[in-house]
Protein backbone atom coordinates (compact mmCIF):
# COMPACT_ATOMS: atom_id res chain seq x y z
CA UNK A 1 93.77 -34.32 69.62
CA UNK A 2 94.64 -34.76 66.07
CA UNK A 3 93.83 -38.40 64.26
CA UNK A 4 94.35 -40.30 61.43
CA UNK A 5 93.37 -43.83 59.73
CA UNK A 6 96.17 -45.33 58.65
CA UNK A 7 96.27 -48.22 56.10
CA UNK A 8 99.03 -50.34 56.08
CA UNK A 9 98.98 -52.52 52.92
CA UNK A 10 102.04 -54.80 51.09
CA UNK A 11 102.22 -56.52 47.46
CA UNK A 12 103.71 -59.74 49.00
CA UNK A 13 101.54 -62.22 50.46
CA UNK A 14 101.69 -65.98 51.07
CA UNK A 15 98.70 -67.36 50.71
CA UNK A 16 96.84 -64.84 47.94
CA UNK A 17 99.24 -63.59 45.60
CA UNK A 18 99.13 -59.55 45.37
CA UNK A 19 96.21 -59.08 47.60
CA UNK A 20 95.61 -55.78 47.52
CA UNK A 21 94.96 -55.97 43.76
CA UNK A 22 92.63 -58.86 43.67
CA UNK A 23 89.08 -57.83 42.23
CA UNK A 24 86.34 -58.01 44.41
CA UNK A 25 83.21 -56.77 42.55
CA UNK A 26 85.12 -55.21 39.49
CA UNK A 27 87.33 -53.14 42.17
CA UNK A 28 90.47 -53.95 43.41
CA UNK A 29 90.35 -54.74 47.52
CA UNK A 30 92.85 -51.67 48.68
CA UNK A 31 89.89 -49.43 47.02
CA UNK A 32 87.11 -51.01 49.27
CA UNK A 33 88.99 -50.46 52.03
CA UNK A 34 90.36 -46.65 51.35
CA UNK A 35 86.95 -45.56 50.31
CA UNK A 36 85.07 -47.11 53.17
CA UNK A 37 87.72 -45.40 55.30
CA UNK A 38 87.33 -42.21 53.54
CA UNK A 39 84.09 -42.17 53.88
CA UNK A 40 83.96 -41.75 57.77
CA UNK A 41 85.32 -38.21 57.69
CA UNK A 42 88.79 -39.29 58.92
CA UNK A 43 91.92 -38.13 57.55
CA UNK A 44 93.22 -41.57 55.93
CA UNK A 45 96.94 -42.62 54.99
CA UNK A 46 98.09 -45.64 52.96
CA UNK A 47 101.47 -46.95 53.85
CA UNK A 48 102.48 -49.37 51.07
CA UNK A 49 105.76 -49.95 50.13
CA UNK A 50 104.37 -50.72 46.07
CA UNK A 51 103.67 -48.00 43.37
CA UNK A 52 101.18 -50.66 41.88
CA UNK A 53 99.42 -49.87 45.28
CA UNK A 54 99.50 -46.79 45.35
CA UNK A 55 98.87 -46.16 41.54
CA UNK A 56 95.16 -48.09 42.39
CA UNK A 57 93.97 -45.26 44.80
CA UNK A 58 96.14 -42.06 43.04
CA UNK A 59 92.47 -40.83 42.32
CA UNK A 60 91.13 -40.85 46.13
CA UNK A 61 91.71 -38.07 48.47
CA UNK A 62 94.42 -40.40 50.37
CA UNK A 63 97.20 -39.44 51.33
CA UNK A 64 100.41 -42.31 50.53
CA UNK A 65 103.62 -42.78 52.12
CA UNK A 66 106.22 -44.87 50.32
CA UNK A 67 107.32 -47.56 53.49
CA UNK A 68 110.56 -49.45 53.13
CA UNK A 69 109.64 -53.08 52.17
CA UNK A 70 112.11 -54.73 54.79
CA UNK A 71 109.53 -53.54 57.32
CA UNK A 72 108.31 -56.56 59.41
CA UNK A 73 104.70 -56.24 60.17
CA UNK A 74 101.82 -53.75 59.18
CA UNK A 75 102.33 -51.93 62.53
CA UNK A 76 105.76 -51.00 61.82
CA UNK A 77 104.60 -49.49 58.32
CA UNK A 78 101.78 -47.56 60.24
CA UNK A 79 104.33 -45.98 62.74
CA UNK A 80 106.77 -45.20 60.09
CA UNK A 81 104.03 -43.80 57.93
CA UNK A 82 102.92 -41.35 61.65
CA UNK A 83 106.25 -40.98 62.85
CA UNK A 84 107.04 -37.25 61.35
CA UNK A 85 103.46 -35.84 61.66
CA UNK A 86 101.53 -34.03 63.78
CA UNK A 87 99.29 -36.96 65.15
CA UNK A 88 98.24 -37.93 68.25
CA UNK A 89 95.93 -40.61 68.03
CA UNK A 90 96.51 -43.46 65.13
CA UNK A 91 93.90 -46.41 64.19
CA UNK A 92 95.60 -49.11 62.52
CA UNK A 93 92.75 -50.01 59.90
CA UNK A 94 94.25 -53.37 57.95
CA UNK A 95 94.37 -53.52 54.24
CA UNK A 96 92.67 -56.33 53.90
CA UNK A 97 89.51 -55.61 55.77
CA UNK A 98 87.02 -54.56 53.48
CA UNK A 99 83.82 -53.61 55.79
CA UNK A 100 84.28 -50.43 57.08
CA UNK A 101 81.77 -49.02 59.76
CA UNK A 102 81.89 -44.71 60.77
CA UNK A 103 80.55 -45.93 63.59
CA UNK A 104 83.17 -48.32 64.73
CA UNK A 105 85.89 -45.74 64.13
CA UNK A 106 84.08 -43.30 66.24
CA UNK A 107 83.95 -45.41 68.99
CA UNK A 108 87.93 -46.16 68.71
CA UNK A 109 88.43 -43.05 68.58
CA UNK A 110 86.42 -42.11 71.34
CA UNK A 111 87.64 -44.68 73.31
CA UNK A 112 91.86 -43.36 72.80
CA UNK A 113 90.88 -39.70 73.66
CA UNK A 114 89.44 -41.19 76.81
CA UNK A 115 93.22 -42.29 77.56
CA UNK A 116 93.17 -45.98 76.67
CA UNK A 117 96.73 -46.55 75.16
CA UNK A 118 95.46 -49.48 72.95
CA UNK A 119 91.77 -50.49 71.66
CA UNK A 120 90.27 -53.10 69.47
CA UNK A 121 87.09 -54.74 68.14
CA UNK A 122 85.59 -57.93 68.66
CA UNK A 123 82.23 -59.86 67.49
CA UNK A 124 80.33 -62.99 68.98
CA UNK A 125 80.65 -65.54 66.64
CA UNK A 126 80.41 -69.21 67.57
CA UNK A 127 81.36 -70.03 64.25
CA UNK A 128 85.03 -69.20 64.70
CA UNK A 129 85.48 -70.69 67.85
CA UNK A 130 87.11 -73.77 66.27
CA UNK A 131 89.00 -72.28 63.33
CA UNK A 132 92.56 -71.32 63.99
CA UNK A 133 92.69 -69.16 61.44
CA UNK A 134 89.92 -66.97 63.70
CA UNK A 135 91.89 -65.74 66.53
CA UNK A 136 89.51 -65.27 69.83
CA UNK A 137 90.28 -62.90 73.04
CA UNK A 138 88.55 -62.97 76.85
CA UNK A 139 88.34 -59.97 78.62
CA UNK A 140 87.99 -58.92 82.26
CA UNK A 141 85.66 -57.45 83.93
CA UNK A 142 86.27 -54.07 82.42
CA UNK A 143 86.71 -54.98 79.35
CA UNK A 144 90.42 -54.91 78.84
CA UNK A 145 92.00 -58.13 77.10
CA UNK A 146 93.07 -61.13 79.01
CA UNK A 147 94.48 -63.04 76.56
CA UNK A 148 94.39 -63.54 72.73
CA UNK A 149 94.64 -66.89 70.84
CA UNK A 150 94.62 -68.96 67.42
CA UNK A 151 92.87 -71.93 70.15
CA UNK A 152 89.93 -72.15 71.76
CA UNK A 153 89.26 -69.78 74.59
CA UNK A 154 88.23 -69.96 77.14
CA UNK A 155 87.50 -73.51 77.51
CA UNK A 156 83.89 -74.88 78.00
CA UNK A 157 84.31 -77.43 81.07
CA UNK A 158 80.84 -77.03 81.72
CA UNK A 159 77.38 -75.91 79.03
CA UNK A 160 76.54 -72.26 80.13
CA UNK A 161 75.19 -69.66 78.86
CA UNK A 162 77.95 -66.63 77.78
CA UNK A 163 78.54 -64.30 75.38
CA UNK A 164 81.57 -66.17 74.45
CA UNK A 165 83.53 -67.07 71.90
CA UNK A 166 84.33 -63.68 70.72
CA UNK A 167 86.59 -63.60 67.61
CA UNK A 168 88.69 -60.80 67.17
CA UNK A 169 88.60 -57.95 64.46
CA UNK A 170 92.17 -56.96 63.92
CA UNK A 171 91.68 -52.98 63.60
CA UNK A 172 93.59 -51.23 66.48
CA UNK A 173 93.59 -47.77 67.90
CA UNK A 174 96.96 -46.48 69.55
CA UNK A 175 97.78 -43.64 70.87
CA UNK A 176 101.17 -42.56 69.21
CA UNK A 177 103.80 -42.99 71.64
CA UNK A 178 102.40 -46.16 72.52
CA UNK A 179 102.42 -47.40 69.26
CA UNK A 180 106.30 -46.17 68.89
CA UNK A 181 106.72 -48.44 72.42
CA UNK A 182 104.84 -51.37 70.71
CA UNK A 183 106.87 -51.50 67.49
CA UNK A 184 110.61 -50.45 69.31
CA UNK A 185 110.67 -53.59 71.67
CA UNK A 186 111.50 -56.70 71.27
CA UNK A 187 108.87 -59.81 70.18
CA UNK A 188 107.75 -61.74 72.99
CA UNK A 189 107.67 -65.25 74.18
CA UNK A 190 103.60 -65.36 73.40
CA UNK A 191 103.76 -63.20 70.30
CA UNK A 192 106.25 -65.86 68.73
CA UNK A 193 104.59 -68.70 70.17
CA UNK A 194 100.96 -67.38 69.25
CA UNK A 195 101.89 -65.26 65.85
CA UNK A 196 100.17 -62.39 67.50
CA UNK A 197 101.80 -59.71 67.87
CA UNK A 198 98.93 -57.80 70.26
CA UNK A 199 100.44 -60.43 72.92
CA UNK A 200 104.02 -58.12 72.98
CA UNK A 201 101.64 -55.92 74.41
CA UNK A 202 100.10 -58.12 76.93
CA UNK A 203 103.17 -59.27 78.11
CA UNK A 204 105.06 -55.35 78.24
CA UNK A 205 101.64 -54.68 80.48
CA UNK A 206 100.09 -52.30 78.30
CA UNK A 207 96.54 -52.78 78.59
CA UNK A 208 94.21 -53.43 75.38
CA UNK A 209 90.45 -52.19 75.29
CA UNK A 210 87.98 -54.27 73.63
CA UNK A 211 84.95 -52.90 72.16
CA UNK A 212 82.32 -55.43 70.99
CA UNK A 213 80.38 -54.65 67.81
CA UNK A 214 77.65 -56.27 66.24
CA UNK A 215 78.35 -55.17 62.61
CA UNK A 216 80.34 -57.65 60.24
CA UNK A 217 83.58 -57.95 59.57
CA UNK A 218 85.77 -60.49 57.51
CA UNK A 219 89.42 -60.12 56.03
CA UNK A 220 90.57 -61.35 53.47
CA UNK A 221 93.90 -64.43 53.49
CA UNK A 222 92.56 -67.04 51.35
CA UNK A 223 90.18 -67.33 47.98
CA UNK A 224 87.81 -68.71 50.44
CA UNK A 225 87.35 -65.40 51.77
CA UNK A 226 87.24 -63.39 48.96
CA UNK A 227 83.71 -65.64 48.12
CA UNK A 228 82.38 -64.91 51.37
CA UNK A 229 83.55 -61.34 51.35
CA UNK A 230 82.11 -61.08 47.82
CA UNK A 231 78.80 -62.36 48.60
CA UNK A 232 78.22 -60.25 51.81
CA UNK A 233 78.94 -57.48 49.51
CA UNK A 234 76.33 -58.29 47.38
């Protein structure tokens, strides 16, 4: 089946002006993320709807796809950016996520060719359990997604030992047409409520496969982040 990274990134952003561009290191954050992406041996696509974007990665072997900039979310650019080619399986690898891991996207991958329509990532990390800016998901017993939230799930009644919280790493895997279902319906009840739009999915009944990993991952929203990205990348 034929597979791409796709990289969704936008100028606009509320809380750090022109993200993309911000220096991390002496290099702009798009770059970490395209190389590290490049670097598993993936065909990778950036869907931005700025030239300044693209202009930043014009010497990578990326390919770029000029999105409208009325889209709504970073889904929507990915599917528009898929939506004419000859691609089956799509990961969803967010422009702000700096760490990439080969092996990670392998096991995404992996994980879609063995039918799953939708797949993510997750870490333990009891450090996020209280942040709402750290959104944490619970799983069943074969670990598909129960439920994803900004709060504090599941709730500790009682001390005992578990491998919970786990905070999720917003990188998906989709397999095209479910992606096209995903971004052609409507936002849900959850989704609005939450501001997560992986609950649509939920909610339509499309089941989400969570793979835990123990490697590190950290996006990047605020200028607090960008320090703790900066030092891990030291």
């Amino acid at each position: 089946m034929k597979r791409a990274i796709v990289i969704p990134a936008r100028l606009s952003s509320t809380r750090l002006p022109q993200k993309p561009l911000v220096e991390i290191k002496g290099k702009p954050l798009i770059r970490w993320v395209v190389e590290g992406c490049l670097r598993t041996g993936e065909r990778v696509i950036l869907a931005t709807d700025s030239e300044s974007i693209a202009k930043c990665v014009e010497d990578l072997e990326v390919e770029v796809v000029m999105t409208p900039s009325e889209l709504p979310s970073g889904s929507d650019r990915v599917a528009y950016a898929v939506r004419d080619r000859d691609i089956d399986l799509v990961l969803n690898y967010q422009g702000d996520e700096p760490f990439v891991y080969r092996e990670d996207v392998k096991r995404l991958f992996y994980e879609l060719e063995r039918e799953s329509p939708v797949v993510t990532l997750a870490v333990r990390d009891q450090e996020a359990y209280r942040r709402s800016s750290d959104v944490k998901v619970v799983l069943n017993e074969e670990g598909f997604a129960l439920y994803f939230s900004r709060a504090p799930i599941p709730y500790f009644r009682e001390k005992v030992n578990t491998f919970y919280p786990l905070k999720h790493v917003g990188i998906y895997g989709f397999r095209k047409e479910t992606l096209e279902e995903f971004v052609n319906s409507p936002r849900s009840t959850l989704e609005v409520a939450e501001g997560l739009e992986q609950l649509r999915l939920l909610e339509r009944g499309i089941p989400i496969k969570v793979l835990l990993t123990e490697n590190f991952y950290h996006g990047v929203d605020t200028p607090e982040d960008l320090s703790i990205v900066e030092s891990k990348l030291s």
